[in-house]
C-alpha atoms as a PDB file:
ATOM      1  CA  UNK A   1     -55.642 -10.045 177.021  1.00  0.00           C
ATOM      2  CA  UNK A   2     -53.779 -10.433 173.668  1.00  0.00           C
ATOM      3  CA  UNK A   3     -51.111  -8.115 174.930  1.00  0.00           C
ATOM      4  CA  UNK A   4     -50.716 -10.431 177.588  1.00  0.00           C
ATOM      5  CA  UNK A   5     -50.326 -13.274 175.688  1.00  0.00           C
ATOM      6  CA  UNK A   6     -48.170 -11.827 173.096  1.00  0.00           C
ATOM      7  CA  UNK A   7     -45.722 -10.882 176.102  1.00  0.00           C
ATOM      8  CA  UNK A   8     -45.972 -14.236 177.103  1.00  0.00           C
ATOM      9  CA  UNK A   9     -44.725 -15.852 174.033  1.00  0.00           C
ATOM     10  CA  UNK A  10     -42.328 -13.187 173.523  1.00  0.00           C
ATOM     11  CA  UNK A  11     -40.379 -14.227 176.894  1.00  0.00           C
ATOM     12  CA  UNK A  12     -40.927 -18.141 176.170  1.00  0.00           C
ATOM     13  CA  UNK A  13     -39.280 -17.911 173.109  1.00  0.00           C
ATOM     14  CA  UNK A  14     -36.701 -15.912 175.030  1.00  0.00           C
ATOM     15  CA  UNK A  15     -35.924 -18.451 176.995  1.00  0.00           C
ATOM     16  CA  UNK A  16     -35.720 -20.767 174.663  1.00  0.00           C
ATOM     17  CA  UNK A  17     -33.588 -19.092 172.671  1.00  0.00           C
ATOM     18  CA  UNK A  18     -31.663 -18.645 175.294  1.00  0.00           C
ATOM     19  CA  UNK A  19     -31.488 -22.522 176.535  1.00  0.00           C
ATOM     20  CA  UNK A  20     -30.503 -23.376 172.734  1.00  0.00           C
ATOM     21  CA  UNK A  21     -26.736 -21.954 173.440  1.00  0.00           C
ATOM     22  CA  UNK A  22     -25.331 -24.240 174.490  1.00  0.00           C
ATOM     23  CA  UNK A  23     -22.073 -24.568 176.641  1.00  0.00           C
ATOM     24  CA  UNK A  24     -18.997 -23.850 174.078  1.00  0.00           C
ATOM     25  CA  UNK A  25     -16.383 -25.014 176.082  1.00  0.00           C
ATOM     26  CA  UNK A  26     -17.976 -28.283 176.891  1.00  0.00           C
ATOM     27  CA  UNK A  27     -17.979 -28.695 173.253  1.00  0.00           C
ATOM     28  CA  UNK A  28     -14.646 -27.231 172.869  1.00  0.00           C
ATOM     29  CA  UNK A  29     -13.810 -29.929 175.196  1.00  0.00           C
ATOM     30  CA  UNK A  30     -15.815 -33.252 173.909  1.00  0.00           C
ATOM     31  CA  UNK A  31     -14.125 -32.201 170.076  1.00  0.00           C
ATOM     32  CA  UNK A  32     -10.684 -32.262 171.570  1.00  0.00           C
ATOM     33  CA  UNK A  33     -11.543 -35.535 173.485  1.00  0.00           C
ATOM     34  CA  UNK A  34     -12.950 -37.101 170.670  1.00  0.00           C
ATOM     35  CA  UNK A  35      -9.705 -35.847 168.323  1.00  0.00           C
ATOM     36  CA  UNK A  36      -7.397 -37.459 170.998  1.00  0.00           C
ATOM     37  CA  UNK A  37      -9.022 -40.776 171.157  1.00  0.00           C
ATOM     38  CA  UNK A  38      -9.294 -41.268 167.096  1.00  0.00           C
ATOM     39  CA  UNK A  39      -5.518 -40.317 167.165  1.00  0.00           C
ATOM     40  CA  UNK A  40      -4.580 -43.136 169.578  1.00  0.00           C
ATOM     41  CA  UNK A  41      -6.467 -45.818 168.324  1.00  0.00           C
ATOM     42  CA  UNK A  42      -5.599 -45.034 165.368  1.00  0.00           C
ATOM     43  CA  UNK A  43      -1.602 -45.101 166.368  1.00  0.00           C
ATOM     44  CA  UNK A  44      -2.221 -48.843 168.129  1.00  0.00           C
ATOM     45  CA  UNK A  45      -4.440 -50.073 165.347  1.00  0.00           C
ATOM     46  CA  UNK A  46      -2.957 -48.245 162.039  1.00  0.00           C
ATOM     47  CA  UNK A  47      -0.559 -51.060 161.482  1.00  0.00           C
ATOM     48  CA  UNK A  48      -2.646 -54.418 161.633  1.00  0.00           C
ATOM     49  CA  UNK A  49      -5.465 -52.633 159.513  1.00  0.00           C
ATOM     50  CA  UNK A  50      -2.583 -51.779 157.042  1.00  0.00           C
ATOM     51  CA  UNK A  51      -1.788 -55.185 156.933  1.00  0.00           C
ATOM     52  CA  UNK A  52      -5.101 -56.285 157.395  1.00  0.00           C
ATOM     53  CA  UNK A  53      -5.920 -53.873 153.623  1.00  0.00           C
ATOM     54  CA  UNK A  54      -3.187 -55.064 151.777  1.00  0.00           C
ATOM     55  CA  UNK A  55      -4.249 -58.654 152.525  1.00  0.00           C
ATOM     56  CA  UNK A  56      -7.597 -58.542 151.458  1.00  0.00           C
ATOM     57  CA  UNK A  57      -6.334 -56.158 147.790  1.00  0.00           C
ATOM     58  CA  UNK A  58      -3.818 -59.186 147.207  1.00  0.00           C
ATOM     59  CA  UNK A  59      -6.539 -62.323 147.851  1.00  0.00           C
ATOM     60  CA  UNK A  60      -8.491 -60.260 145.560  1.00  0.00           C
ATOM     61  CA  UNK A  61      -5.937 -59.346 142.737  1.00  0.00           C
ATOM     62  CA  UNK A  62      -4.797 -63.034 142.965  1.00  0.00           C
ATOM     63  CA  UNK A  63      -1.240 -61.912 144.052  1.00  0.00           C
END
């Protein structure tokens, strides 16, 4: 009976193991999609939040 059991637990934990890879390209993939879209809203955006920065330091600085 505790034999049994024990095997049992052994091949849960197996599987879950197992489950717990995951699927490396589909991260590969999400990463690289991610990278992409900071890099173009960043390009479109990088300007006006420049300007948008140095606006704000000079109302501050009284300039």
């Amino acid at each position: 009976m505790f034999t049994a059991t024990l095997t049992r637990m052994r091949v849960a934990l197996r599987d879950l193991h197992d489950d717990e890879r995951g699927d490396v390209p589909g991260w590969v993939l999400v990463t690289l999609m991610t990278a992409a879209l900071v890099l173009a809203i960043w390009t479109l955006a990088g300007p006006a939040l420049s300007q948008l920065f140095e606006q704000a330091i000079a109302r501050v600085s009284g300039m």
